[in-house]
C-alpha atoms as a PDB file:
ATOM      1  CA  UNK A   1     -45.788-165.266 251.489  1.00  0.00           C
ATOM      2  CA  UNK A   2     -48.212-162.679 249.409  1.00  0.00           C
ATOM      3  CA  UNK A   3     -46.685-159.852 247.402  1.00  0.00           C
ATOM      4  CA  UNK A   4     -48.505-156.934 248.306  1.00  0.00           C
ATOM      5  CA  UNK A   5     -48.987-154.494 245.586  1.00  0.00           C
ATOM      6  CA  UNK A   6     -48.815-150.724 246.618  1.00  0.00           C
ATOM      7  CA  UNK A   7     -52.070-148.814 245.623  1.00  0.00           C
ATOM      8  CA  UNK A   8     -51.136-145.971 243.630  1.00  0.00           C
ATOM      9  CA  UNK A   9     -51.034-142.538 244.963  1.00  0.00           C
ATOM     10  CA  UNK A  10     -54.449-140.868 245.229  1.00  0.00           C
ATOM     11  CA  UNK A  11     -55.012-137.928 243.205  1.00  0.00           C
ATOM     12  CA  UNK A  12     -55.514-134.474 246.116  1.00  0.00           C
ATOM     13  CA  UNK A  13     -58.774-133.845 246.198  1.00  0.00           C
ATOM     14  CA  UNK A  14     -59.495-130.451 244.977  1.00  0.00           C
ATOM     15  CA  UNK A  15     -58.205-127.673 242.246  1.00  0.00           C
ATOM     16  CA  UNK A  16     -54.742-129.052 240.751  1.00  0.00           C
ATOM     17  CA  UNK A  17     -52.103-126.126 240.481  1.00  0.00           C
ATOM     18  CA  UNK A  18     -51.800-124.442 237.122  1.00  0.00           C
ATOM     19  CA  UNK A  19     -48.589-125.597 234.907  1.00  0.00           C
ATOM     20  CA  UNK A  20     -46.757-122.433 233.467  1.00  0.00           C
ATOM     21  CA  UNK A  21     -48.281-122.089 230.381  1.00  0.00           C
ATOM     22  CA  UNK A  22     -51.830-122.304 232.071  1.00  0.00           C
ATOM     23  CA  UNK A  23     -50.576-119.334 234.668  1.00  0.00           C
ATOM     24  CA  UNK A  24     -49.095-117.393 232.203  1.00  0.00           C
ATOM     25  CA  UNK A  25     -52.739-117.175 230.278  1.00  0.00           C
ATOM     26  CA  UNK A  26     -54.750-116.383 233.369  1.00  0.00           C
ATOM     27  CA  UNK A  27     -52.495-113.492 234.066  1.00  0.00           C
ATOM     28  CA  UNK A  28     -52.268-112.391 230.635  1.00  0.00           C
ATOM     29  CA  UNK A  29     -55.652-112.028 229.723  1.00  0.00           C
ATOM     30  CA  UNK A  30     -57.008-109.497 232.765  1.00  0.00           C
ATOM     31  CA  UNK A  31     -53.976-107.302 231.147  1.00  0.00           C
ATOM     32  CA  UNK A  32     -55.743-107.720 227.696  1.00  0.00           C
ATOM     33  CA  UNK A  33     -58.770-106.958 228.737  1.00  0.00           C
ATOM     34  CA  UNK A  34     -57.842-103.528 229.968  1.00  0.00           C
ATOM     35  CA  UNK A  35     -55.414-102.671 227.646  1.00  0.00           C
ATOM     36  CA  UNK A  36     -56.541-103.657 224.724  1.00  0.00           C
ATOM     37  CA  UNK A  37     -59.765-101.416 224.576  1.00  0.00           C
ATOM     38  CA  UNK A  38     -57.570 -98.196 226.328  1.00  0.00           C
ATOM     39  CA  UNK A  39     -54.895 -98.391 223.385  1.00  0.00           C
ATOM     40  CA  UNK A  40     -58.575 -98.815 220.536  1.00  0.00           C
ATOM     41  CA  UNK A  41     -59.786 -96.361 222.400  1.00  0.00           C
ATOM     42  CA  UNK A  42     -56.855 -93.930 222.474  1.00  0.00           C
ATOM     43  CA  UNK A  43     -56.599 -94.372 218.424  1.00  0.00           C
ATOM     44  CA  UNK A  44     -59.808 -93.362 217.466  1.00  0.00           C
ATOM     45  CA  UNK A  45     -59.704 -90.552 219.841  1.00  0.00           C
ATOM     46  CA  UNK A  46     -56.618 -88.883 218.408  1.00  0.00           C
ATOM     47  CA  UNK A  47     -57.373 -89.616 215.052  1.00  0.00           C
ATOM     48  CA  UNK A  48     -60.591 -89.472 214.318  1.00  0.00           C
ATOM     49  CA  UNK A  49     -62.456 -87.652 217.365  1.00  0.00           C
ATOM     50  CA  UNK A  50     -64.481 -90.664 218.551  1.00  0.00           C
ATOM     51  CA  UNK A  51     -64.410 -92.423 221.426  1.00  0.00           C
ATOM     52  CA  UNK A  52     -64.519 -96.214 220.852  1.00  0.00           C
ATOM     53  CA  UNK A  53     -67.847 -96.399 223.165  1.00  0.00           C
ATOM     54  CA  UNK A  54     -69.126 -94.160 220.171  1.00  0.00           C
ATOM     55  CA  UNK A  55     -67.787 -96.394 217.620  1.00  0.00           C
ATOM     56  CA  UNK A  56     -69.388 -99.620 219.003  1.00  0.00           C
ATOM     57  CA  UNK A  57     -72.634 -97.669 219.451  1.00  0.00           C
ATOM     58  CA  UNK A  58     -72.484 -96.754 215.840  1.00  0.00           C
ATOM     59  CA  UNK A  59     -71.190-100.595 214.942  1.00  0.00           C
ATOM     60  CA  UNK A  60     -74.322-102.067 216.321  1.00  0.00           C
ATOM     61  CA  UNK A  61     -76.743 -99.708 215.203  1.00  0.00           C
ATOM     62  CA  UNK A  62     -75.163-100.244 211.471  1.00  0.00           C
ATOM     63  CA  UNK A  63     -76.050-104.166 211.654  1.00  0.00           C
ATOM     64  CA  UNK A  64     -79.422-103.844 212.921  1.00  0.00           C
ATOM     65  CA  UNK A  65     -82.157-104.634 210.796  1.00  0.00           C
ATOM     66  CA  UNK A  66     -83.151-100.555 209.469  1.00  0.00           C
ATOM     67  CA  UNK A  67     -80.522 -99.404 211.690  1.00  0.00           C
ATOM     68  CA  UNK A  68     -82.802 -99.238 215.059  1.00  0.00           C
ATOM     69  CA  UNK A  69     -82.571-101.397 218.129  1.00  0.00           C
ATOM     70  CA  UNK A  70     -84.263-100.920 221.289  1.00  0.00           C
ATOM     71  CA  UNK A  71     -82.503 -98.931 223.945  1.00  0.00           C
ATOM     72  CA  UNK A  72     -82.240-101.589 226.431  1.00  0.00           C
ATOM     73  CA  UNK A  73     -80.499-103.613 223.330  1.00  0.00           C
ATOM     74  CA  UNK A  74     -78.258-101.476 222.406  1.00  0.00           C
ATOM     75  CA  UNK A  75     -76.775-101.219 226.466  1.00  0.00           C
ATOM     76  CA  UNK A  76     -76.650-104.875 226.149  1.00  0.00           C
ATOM     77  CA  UNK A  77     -75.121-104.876 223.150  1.00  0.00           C
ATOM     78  CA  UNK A  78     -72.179-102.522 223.763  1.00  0.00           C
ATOM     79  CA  UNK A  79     -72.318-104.068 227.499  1.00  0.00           C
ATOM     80  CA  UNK A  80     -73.280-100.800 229.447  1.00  0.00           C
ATOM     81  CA  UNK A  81     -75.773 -99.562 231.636  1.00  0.00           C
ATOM     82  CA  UNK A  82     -79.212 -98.315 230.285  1.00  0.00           C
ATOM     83  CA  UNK A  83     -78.503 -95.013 231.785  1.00  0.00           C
ATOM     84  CA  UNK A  84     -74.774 -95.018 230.591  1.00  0.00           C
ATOM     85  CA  UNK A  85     -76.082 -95.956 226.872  1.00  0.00           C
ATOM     86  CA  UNK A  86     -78.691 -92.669 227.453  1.00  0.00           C
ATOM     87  CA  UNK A  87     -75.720 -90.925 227.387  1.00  0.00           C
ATOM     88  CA  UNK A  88     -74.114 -92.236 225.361  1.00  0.00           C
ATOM     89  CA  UNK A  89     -76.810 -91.946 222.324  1.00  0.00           C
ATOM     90  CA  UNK A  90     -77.235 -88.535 223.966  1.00  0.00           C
ATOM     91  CA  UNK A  91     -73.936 -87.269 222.916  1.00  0.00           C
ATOM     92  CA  UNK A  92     -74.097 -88.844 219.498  1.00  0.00           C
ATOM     93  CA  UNK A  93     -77.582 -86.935 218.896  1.00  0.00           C
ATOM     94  CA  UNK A  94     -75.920 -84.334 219.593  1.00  0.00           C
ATOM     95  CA  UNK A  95     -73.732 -84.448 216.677  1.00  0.00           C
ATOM     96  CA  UNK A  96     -76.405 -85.781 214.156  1.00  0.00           C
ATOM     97  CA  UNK A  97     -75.085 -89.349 214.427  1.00  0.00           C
ATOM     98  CA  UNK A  98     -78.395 -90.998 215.865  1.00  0.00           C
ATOM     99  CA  UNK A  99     -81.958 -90.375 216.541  1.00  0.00           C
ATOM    100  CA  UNK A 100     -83.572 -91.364 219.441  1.00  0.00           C
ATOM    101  CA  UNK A 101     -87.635 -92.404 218.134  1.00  0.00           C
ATOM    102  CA  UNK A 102     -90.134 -93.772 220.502  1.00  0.00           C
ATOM    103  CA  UNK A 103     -91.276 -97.704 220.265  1.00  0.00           C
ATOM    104  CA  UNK A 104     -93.979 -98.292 218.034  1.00  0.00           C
ATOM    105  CA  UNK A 105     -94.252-101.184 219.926  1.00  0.00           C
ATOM    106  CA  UNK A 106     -93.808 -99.989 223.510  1.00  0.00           C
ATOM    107  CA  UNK A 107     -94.965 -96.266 224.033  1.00  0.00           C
ATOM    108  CA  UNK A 108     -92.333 -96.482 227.338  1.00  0.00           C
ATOM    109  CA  UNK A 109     -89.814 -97.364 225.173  1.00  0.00           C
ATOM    110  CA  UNK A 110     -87.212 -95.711 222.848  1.00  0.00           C
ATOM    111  CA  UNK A 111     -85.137 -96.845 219.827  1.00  0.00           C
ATOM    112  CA  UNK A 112     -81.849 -95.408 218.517  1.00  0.00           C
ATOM    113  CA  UNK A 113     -81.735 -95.187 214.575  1.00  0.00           C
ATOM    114  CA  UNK A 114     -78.291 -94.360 213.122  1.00  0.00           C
ATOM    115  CA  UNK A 115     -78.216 -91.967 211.090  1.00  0.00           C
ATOM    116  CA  UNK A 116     -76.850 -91.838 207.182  1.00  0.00           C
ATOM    117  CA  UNK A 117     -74.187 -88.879 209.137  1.00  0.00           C
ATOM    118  CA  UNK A 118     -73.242 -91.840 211.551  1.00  0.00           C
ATOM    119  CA  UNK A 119     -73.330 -94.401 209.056  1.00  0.00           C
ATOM    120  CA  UNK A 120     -70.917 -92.207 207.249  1.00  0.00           C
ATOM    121  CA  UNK A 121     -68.837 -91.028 210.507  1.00  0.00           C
ATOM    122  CA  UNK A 122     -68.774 -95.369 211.228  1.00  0.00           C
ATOM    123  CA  UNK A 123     -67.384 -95.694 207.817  1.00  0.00           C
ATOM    124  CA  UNK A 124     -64.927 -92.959 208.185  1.00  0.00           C
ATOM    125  CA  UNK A 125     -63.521 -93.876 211.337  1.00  0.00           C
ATOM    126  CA  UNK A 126     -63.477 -97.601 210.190  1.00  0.00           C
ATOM    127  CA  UNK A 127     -60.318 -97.617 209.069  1.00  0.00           C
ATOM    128  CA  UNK A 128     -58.917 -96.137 212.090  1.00  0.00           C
ATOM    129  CA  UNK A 129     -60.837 -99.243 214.135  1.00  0.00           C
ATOM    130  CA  UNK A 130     -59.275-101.683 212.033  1.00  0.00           C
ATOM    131  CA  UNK A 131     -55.601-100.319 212.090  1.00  0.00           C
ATOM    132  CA  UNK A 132     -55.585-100.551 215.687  1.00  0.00           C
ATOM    133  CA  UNK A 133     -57.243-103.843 216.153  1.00  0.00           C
ATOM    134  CA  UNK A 134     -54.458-105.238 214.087  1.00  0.00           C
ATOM    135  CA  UNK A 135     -51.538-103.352 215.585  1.00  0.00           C
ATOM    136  CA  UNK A 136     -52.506-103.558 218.626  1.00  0.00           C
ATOM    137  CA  UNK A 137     -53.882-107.541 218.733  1.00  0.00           C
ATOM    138  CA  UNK A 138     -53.987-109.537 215.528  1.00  0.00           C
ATOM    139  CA  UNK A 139     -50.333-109.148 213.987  1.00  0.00           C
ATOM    140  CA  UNK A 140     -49.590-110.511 217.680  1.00  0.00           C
ATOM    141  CA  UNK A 141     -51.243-113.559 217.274  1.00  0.00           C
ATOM    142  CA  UNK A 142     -49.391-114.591 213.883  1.00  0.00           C
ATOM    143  CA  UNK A 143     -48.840-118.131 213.535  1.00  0.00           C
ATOM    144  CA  UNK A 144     -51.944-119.225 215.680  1.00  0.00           C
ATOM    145  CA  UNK A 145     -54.894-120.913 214.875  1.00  0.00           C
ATOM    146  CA  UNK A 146     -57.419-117.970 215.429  1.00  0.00           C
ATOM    147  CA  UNK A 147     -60.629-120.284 214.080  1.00  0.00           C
ATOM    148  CA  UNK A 148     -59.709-122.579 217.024  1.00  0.00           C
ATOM    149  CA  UNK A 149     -58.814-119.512 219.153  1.00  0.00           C
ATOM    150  CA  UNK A 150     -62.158-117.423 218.507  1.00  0.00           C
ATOM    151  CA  UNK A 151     -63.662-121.086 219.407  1.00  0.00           C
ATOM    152  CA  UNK A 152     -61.856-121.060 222.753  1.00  0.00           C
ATOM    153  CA  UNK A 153     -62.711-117.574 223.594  1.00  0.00           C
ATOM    154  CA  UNK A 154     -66.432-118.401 222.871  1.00  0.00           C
ATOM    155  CA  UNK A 155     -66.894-121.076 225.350  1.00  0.00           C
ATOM    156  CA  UNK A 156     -65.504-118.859 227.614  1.00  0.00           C
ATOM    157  CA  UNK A 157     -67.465-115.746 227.269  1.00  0.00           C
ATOM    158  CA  UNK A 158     -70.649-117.739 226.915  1.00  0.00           C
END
């Protein structure tokens, strides 16, 4: 008489269910992602006047090569619609924080050049930026690897 061996089970096809630690990510992270930029936001509003759409705006225009980027960069940059970032630049026009030049390269097209005023205002508010970054997300993260973290995060945002 043969011995029959059983076949072990067969893995279900489709998703596997997430273990706790894996579920406890995915529903932490859409909270992040609102959160974190309301309470950023809400910092550099009450203390220093500027919204943190402004600040990013300002941020990007700072590490551009001569302070300039294209319009259509800039929305990309800071995520937003072309027409949003129009309004955006507007506003900080407005207060002497950026010009808005035509495209040497591109009649059509505009540039936004910071300013030394909104390289100053980004420098003033700076501090402000960085306070809440680190109340409000880095001192949470003590104890983790945040190279490997940052590494993570990259892969995911593409």
């Amino acid at each position: 008489m043969s011995t029959v061996t059983p076949k072990p089970p067969r893995a279900p096809e489709g998703p596997q269910p997430l273990n706790a630690d894996e579920e406890a990510v995915v529903r932490a992270l859409p909270r992040i992602i609102h959160a974190l930029p309301r309470a950023i936001d809400a910092d550099l509003v009450r203390e220093q006047g500027l919204p943190s759409i402004e600040y990013e705006t300002l941020m990007h225009l700072s590490e551009a090569p001569a302070r300039r980027l294209r319009m259509s960069e800039l929305a990309a940059a800071c995520e937003m619609s072309l027409s949003g970032m129009s309004r955006v630049v507007q506003r900080l026009e407005r207060q002497g924080y950026v010009q808005r030049v035509r495209c040497a390269q591109d009649a059509r097209g505009w540039n936004a050049v910071l300013t030394d005023a909104g390289l100053a205002r980004l420098a003033q508010a700076w501090p402000t930026n960085l306070a809440a970054v680190r109340r409000h997300f880095l001192d949470h993260l003590a104890g983790l690897d945040l190279k490997q973290l940052a590494e993570a995060l990259g892969k995911v945002g593409g």
